[in-house]
Protein backbone atom coordinates (compact mmCIF):
# COMPACT_ATOMS: atom_id res chain seq x y z
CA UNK A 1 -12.42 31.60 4.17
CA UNK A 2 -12.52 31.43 0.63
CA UNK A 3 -9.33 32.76 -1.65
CA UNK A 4 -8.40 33.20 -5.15
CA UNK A 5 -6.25 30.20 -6.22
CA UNK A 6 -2.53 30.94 -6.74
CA UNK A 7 -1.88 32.79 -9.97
CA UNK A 8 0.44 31.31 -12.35
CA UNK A 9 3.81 33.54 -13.11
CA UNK A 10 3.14 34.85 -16.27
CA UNK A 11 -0.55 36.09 -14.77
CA UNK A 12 0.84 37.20 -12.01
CA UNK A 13 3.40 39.28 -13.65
CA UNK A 14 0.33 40.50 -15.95
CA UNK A 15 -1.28 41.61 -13.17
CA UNK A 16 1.86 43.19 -11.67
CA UNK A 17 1.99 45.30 -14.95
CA UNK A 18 -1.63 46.24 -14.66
CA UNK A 19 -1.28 47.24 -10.72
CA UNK A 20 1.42 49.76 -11.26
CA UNK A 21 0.52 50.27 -15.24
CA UNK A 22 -2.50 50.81 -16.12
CA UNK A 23 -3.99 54.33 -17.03
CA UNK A 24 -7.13 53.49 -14.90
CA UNK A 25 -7.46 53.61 -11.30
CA UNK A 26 -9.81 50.90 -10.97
CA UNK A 27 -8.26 48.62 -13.03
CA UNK A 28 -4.87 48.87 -10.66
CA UNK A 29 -7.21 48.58 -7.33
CA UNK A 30 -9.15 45.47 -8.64
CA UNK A 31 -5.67 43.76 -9.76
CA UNK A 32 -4.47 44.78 -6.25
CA UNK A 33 -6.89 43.09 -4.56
CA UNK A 34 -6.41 40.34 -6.96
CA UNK A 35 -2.88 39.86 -6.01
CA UNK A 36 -3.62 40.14 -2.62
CA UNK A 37 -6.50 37.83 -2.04
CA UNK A 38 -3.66 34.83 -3.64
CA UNK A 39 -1.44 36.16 -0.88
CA UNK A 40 -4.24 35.09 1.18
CA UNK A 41 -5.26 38.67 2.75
CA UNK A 42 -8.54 38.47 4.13
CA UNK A 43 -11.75 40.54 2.42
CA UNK A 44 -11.32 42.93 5.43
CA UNK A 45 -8.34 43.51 5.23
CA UNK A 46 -8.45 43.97 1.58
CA UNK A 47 -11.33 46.18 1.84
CA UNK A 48 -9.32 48.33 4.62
CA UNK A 49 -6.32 48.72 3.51
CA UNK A 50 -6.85 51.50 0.91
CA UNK A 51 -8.93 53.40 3.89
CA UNK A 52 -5.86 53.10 6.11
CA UNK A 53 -3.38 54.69 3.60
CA UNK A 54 -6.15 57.37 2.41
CA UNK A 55 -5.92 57.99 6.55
CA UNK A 56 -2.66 58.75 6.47
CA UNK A 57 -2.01 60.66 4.05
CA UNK A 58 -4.35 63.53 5.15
């Protein structure tokens, strides 16, 4: 399976600012799934795990 190499601090604190920042939605889900594809989260589970919140929340 194929992951994003590990991020160095200061991106991964830039992305950390842009995840809970940033004015735009898709900007915080694409540095999301940034961060969590270098935590090594599968693409499914990436993929699902906006669907499973969205679930419950309803």
């Amino acid at each position: 399976m194929k992951y994003i190499a590990q991020f160095s601090l200061e991106d991964k604190e830039k992305l950390n600012s842009l995840f809970k920042y940033h004015a735009s939605h898709l900007v915080r889900r694409r540095a999301h799934m940034l961060l969590l594809s270098s935590e090594k989260f599968s693409i499914n589970d990436i993929y699902n795990a906006p669907r499973k919140l969205d679930h419950r929340l309803r």
